[in-house]
Protein backbone atom coordinates (compact mmCIF):
# COMPACT_ATOMS: atom_id res chain seq x y z
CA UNK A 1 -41.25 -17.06 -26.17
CA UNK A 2 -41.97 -12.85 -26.68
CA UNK A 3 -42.81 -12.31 -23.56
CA UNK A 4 -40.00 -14.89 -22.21
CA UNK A 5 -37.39 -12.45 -24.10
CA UNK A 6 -38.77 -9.19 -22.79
CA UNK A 7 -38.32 -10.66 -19.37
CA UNK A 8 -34.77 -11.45 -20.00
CA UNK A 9 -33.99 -8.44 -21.76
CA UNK A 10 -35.60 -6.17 -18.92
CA UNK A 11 -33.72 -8.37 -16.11
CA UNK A 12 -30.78 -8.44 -18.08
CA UNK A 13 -30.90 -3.96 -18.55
CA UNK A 14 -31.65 -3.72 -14.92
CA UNK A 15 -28.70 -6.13 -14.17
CA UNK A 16 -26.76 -3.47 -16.11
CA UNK A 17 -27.87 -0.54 -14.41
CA UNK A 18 -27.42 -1.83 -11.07
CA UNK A 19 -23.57 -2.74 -12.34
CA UNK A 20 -22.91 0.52 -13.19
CA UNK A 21 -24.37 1.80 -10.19
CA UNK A 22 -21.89 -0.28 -8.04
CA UNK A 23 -19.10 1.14 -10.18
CA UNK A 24 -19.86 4.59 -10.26
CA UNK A 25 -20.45 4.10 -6.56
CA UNK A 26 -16.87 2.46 -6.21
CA UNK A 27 -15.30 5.12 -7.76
CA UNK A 28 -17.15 7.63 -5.92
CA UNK A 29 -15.82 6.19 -2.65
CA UNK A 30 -12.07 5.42 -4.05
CA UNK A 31 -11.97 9.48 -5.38
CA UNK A 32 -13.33 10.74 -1.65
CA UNK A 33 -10.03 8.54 -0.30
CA UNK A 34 -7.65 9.97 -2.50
CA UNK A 35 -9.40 13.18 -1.72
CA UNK A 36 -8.92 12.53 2.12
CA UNK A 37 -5.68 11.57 1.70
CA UNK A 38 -4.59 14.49 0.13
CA UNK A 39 -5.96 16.65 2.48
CA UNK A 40 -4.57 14.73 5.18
CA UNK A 41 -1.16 15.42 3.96
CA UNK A 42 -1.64 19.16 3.34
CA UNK A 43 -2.84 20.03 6.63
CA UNK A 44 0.54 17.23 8.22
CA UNK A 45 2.88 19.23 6.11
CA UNK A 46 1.63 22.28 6.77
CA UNK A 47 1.96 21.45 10.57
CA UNK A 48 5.61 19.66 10.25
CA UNK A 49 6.98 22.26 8.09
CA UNK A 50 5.85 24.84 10.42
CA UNK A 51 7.28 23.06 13.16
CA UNK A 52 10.81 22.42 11.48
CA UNK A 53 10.83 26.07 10.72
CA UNK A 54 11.00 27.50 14.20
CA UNK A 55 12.70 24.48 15.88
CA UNK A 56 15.38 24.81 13.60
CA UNK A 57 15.94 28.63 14.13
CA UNK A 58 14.89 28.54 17.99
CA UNK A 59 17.72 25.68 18.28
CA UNK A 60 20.53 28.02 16.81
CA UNK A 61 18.54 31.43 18.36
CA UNK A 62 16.95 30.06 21.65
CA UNK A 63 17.96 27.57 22.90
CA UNK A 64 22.19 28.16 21.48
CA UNK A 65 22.73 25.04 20.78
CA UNK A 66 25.93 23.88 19.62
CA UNK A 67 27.21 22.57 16.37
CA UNK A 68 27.67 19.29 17.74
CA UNK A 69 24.62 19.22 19.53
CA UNK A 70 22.10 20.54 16.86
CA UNK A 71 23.64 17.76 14.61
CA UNK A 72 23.35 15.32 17.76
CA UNK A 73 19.33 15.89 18.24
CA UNK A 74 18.71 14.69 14.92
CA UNK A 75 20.65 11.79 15.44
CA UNK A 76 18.61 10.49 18.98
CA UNK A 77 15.69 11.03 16.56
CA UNK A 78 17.03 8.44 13.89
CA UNK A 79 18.26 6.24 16.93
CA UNK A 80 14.48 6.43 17.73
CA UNK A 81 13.59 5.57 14.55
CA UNK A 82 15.90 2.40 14.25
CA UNK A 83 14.37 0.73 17.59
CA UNK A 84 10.57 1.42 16.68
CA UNK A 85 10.79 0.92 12.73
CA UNK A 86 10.06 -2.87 12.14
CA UNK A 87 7.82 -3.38 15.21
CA UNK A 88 5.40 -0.69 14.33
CA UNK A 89 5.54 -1.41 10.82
CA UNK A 90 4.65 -5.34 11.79
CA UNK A 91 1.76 -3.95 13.52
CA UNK A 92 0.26 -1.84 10.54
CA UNK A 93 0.07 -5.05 8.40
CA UNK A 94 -0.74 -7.79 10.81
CA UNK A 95 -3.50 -5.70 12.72
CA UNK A 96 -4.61 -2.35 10.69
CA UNK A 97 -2.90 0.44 9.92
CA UNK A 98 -5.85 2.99 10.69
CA UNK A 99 -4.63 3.53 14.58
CA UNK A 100 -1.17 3.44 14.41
CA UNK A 101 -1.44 6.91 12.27
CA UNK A 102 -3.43 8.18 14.91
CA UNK A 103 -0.93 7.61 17.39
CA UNK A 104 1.76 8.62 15.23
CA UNK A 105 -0.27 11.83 15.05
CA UNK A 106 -0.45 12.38 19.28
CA UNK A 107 3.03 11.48 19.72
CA UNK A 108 4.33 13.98 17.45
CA UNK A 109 2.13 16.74 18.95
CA UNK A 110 3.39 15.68 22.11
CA UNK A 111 6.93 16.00 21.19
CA UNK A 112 6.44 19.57 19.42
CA UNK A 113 4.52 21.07 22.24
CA UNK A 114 7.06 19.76 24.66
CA UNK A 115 9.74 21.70 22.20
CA UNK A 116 8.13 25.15 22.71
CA UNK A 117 8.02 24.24 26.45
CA UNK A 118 12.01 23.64 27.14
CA UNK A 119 15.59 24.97 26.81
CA UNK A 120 17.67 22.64 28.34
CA UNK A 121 18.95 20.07 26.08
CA UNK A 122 18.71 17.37 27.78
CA UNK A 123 15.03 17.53 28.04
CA UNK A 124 15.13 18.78 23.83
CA UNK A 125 16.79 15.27 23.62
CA UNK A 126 13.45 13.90 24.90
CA UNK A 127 11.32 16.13 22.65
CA UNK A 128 13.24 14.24 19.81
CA UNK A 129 12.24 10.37 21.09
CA UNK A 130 8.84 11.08 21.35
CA UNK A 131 9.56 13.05 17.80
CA UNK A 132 11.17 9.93 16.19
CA UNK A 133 8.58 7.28 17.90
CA UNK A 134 5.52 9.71 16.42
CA UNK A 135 7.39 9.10 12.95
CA UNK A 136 7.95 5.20 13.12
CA UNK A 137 4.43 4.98 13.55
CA UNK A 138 3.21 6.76 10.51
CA UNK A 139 6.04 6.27 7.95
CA UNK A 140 4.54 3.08 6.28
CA UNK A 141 1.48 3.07 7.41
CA UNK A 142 0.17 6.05 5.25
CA UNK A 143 1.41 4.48 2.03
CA UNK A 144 0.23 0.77 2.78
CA UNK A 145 -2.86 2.47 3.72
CA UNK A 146 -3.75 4.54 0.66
CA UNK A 147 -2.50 1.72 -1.69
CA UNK A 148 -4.85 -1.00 -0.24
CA UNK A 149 -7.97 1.63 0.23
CA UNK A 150 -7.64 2.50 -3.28
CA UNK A 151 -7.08 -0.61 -5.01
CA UNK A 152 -6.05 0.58 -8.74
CA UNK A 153 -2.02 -0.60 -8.89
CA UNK A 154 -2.36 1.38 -12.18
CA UNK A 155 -2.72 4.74 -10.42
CA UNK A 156 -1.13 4.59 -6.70
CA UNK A 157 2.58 6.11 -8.26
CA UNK A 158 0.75 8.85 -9.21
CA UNK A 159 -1.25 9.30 -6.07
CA UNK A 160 1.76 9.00 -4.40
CA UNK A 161 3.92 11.87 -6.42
CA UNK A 162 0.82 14.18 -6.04
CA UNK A 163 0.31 13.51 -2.15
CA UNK A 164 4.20 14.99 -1.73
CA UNK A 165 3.39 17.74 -3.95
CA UNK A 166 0.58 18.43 -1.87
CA UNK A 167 2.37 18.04 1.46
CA UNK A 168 4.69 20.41 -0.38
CA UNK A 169 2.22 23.11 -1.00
CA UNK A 170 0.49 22.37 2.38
CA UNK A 171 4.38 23.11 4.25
CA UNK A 172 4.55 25.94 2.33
CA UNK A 173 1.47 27.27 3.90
CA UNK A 174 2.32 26.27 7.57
CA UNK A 175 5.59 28.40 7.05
CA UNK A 176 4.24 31.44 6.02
CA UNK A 177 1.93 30.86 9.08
CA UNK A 178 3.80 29.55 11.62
CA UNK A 179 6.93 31.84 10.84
CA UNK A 180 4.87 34.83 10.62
CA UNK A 181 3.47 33.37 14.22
CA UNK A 182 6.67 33.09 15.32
CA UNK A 183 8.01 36.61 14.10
CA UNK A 184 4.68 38.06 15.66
CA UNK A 185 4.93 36.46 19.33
CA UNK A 186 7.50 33.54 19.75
CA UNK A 187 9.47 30.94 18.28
CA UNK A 188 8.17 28.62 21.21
CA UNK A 189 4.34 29.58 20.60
CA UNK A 190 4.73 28.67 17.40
CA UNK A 191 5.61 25.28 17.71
CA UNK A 192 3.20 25.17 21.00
CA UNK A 193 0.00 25.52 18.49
CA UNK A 194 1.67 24.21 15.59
CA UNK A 195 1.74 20.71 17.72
CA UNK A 196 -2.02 21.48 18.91
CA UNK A 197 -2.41 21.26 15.44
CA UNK A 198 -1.03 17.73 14.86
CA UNK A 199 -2.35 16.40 17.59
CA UNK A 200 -5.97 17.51 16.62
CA UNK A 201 -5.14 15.90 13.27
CA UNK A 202 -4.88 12.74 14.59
CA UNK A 203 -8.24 12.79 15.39
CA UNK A 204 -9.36 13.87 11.74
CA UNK A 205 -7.22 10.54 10.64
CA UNK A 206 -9.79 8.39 13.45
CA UNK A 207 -13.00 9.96 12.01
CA UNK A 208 -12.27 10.11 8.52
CA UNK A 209 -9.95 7.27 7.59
CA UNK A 210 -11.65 4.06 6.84
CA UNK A 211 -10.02 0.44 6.78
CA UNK A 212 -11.23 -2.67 4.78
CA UNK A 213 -8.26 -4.72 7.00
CA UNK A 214 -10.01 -7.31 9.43
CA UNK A 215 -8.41 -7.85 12.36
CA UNK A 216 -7.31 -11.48 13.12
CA UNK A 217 -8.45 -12.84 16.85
CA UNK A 218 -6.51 -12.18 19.66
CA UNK A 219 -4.39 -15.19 19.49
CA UNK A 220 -3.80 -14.88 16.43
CA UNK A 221 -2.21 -11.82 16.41
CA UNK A 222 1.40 -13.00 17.18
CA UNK A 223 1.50 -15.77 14.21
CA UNK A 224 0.72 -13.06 11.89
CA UNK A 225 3.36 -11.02 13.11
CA UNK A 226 5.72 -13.35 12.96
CA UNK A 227 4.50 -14.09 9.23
CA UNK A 228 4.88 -10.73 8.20
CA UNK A 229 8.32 -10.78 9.49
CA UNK A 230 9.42 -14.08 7.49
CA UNK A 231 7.13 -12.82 4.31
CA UNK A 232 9.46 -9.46 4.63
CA UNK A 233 13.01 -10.93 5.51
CA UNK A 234 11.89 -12.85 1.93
CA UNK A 235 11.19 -10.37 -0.24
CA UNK A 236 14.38 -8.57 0.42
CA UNK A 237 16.34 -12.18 0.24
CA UNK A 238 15.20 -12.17 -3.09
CA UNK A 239 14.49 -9.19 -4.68
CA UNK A 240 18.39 -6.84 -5.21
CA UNK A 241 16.23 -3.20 -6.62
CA UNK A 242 14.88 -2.91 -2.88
CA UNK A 243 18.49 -3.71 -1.13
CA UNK A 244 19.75 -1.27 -3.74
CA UNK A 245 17.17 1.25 -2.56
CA UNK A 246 17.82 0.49 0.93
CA UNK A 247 21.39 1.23 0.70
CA UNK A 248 21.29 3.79 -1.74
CA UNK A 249 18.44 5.62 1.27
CA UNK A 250 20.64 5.11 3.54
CA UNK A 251 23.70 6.68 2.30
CA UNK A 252 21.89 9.84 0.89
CA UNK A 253 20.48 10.17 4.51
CA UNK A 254 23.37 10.18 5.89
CA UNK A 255 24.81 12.90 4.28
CA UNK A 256 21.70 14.67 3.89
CA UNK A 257 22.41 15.12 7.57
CA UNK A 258 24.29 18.23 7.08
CA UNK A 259 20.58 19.97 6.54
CA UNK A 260 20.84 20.32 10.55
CA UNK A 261 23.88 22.95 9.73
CA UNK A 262 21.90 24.97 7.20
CA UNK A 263 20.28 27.50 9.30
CA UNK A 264 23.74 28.33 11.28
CA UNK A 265 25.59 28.78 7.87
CA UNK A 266 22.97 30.96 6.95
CA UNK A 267 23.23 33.04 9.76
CA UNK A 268 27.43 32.89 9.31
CA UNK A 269 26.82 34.32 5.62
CA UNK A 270 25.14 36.88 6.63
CA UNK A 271 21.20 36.35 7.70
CA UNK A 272 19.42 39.19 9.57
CA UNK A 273 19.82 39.99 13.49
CA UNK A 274 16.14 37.99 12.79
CA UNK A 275 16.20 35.57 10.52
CA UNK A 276 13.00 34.49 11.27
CA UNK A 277 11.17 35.66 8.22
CA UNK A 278 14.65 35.88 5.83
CA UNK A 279 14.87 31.68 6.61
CA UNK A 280 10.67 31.44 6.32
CA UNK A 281 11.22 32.88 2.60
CA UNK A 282 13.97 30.43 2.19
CA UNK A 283 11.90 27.34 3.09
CA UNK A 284 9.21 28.50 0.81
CA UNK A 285 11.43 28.88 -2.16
CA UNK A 286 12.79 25.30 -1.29
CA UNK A 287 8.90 24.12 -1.49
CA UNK A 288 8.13 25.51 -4.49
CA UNK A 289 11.63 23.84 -6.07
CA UNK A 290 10.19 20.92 -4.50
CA UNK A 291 6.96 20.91 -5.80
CA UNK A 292 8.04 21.62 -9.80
CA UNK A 293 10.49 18.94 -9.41
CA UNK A 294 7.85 16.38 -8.02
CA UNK A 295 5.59 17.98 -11.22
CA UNK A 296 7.65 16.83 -13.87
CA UNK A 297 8.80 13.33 -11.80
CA UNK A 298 4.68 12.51 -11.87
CA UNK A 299 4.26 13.27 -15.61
CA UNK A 300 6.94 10.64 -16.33
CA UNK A 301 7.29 8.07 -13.15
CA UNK A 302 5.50 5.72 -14.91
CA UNK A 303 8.38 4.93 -17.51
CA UNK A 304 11.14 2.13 -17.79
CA UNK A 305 13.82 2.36 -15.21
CA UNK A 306 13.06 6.42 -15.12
CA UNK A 307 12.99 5.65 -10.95
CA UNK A 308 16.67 4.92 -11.03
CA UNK A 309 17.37 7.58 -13.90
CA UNK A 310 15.31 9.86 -11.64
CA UNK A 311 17.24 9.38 -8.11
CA UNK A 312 20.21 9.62 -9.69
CA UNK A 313 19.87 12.89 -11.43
CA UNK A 314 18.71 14.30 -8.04
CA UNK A 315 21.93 12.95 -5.74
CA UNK A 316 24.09 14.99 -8.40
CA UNK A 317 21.92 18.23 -7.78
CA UNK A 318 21.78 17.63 -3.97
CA UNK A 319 26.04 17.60 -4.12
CA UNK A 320 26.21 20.59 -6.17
CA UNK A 321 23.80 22.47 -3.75
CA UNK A 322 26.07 21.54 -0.99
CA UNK A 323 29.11 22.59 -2.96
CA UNK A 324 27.40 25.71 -3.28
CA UNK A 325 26.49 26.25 0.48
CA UNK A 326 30.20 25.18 1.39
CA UNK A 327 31.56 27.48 -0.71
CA UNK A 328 29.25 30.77 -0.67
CA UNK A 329 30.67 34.05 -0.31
CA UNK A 330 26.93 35.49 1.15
CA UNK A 331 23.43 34.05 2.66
CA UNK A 332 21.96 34.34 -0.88
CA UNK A 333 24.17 32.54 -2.76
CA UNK A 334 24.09 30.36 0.39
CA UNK A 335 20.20 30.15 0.07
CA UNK A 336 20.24 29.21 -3.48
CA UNK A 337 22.23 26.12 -1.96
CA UNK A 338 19.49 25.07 0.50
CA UNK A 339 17.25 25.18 -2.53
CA UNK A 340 18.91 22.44 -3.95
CA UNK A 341 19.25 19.99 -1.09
CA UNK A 342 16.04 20.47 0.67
CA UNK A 343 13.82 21.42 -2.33
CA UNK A 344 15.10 19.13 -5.14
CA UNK A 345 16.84 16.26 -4.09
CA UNK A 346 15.54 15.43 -0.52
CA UNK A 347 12.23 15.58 -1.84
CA UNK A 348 12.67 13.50 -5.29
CA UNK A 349 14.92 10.78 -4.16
CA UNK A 350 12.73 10.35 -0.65
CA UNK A 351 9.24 10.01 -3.15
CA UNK A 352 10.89 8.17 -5.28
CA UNK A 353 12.26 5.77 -3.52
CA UNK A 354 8.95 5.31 -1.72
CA UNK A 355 7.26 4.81 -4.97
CA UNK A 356 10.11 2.44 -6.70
CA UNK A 357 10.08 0.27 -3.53
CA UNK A 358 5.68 0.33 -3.28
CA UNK A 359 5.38 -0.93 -6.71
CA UNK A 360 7.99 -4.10 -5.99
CA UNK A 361 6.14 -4.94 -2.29
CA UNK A 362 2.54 -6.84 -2.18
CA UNK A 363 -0.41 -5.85 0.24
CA UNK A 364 0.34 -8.35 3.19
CA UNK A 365 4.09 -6.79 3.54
CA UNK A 366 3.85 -3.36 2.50
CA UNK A 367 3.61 -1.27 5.73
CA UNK A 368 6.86 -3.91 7.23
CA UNK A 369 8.69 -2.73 4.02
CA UNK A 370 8.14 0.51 3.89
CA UNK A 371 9.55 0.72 7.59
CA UNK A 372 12.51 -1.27 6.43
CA UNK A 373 13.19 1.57 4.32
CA UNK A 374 12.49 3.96 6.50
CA UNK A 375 15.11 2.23 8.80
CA UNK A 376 17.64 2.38 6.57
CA UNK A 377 16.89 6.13 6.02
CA UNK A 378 17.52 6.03 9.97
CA UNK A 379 20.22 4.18 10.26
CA UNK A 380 21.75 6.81 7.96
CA UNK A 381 21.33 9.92 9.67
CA UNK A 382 22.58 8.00 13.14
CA UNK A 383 25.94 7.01 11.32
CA UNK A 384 25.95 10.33 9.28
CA UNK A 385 25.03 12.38 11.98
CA UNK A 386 28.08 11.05 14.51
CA UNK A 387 30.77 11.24 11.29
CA UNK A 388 29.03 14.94 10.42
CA UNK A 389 29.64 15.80 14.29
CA UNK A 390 32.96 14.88 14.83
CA UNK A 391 34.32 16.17 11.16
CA UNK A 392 32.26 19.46 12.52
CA UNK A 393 34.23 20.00 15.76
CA UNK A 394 37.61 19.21 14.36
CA UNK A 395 37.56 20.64 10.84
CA UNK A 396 34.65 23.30 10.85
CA UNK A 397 30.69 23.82 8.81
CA UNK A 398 32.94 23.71 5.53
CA UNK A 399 34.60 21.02 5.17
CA UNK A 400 31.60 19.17 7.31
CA UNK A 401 29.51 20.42 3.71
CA UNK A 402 32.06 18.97 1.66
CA UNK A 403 32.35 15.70 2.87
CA UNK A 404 28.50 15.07 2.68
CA UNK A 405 28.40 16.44 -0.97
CA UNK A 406 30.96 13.35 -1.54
CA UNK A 407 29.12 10.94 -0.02
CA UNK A 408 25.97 12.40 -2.42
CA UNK A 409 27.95 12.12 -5.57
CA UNK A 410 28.77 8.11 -4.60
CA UNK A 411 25.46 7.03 -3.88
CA UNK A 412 24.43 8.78 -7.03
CA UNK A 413 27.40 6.66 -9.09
CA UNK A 414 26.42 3.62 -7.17
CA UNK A 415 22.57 3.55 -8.44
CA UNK A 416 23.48 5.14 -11.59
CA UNK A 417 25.97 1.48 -12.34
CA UNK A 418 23.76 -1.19 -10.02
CA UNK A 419 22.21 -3.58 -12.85
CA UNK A 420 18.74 -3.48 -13.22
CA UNK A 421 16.73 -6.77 -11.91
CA UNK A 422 13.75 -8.00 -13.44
CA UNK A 423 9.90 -7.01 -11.89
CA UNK A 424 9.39 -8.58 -8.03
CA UNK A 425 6.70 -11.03 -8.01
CA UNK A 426 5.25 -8.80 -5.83
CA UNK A 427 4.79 -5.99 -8.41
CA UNK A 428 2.59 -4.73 -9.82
């Protein structure tokens, strides 16, 4: 009977260690994908923000676009957006999400080296498809894939709020290097390596991304599709703090349109003869509003209906900041402005939306939803971006900044009155 309970206690210890092995081992492996993640979206923002940086100015500088057309290339790009949403979004849940970011990645190298290559704006228009189809495929795809790899509900809104800080502090970076790249040689060398540089991170996403998703047989394929589909069309049937999202994403985006203007205003109020470096120091500055305002959304994201407390606060900043760049007597004041739109509110409400909607939305849906959203955010900056051109070639940059810091201060009454609905089944 002794020696019966010694072998049951001994079995019964090393049962115990080899548990806690398995879950120190587990948590080991869900830290180095966080950790990958992370770094993932440093080194993408640090690219993109680069990117944005010198197309923006070599638009206005280079390439002398228009008003009307500088507002008009972002809108091709959400056109893009709208046709390739859902159907790449379908294919990150019902077969993997893994290669669709690496895709995603190639495309939008393509489109940024193609940028540095051209002048005519025509062929800019096609720099902005392959732009907008590099997009469709990751947007979705990252979330749904960090929230399934990691598998603790409990901590993903967090992980979420840091990996935009980090993108944050990663554009930040690509700025100071790409603008200083661009001040040194050439706006169009810049964006030349800077999409080098995505494309090459594509291949970092195939090497060190992993994926527990099993693909389903060939003939399957097109049943789950069309279940992910129904599954979707569903959730948003059903559940009214998504379609309030959705609409609310797609207003905001619409007006946030006007962000295409800032770098001619600037230059109107006064920038440099080269503004390369003045409008580098601005986008940092933006960041770094950016990234204390995601700080002190992650300490408290967590809370009771602080999501909708949250976006709210930040559509009332984002119309005072266009107030202020309608209204500025100089490029600082003007800058101060930009801060605002592009540091504070375009980077709360888009993270927090992402993170409001992730937390209503199961596993077998999320990519599909998350492109949904991402759609609406689209289909916002195509019907923004056609009002914002025409009200800019009849009435001037002015009154085209004053009529999206209206539409900011609705969408910020309309969440701030929609009633609250209860948890989604799907959340967590």
């Amino acid at each position: 009977m002794d020696m019966q309970f010694k072998r049951a206690f001994r079995q019964g210890a090393r049962t115990l260690r080899e548990t806690n092995d398995l879950l120190r081992h587990c948590c080991l492996q869900r830290r180095d994908v966080v950790t990958i993640f992370l770094r993932w979206l440093f080194l993408r923002g640090a690219f993109n923000r680069g990117y944005v940086l010198t197309s923006g100015l070599y638009f206005v500088v280079g390439a002398h676009l228009s008003t009307s057309q500088n507002v008009l290339l972002g809108t091709v790009m959400s056109t893009t957006l709208v046709l390739t949403n859902i159907p790449t979004g379908v294919w990150a849940d019902a077969l993997g999400r893994k290669w669709p970011l690496v895709i995603g990645h190639l495309l939008l190298g393509a489109s940024m080296v193609m940028t540095g290559l051209v002048t005519a704006f025509p062929l800019l228009v096609v720099t902005q498809v392959l732009w907008g189809l590099g997009w469709a495929f990751l947007i979705g795809a990252d979330v749904a894939w960090i929230t399934d790899e990691l598998a603790q509900p409990q901590r993903i809104a967090r992980v979420l709020t840091t990996g935009t800080s980090f993108g944050l502090v990663g554009g930040a970076t690509g700025m100071v290097a790409f603008g200083v790249l661009g001040w040194a040689t050439s706006l169009q060398t810049s964006m030349v390596v800077s999409g080098v540089g995505m494309a090459l991170l594509g291949l970092f996403v195939a090497v060190q991304f992993t994926e527990r998703t099993v693909l389903p047989k060939r003939e399957q394929r097109w049943h789950a599709s069309l279940s992910v589909v129904r599954l979707v069309i569903s959730l948003l049937r059903r559940d009214h703090e998504i379609l309030l999202v959705c609409v609310a994403t797609m207003l905001l985006n619409g007006a946030s349109m006007a962000a295409w203007l800032f770098p001619k205003q600037l230059i109107h109020l006064g920038f440099p003869s080269d503004p390369v470096l003045w409008y580098t120091a601005v986008g940092i500055c933006s960041l770094a509003a950016g990234f204390i305002a995601l700080r002190l959304v992650q300490a408290r994201i967590d809370g009771v209906g602080v999501a909708r407390r949250m976006y709210t606060l930040a559509c009332f900043i984002g119309m005072l900041g266009l107030l202020v760049i309608a209204s500025a007597p100089d490029a600082l004041i003007g800058g101060v402005g930009v801060l605002l739109v592009s540091g504070i509110t375009v980077n709360v409400t888009r993270t927090v939306s992402v993170v409001w909607v992730n937390e209503r939305t199961t596993s077998d849906v999320r990519a599909t939803v998350h492109s949904f959203l991402n759609q609406a955010e689209a289909l916002g900056e195509i019907c923004g971006g056609f009002t914002l051109a025409v009200i800019a070639g009849a009435a001037g940059l002015s009154m085209t900044l004053l009529t999206s810091a209206a539409f900011m201060a609705f969408t910020g009454t309309m969440v701030a009155r929609a009633r609250a609905d209860r948890a989604s089944p799907g959340s967590r």
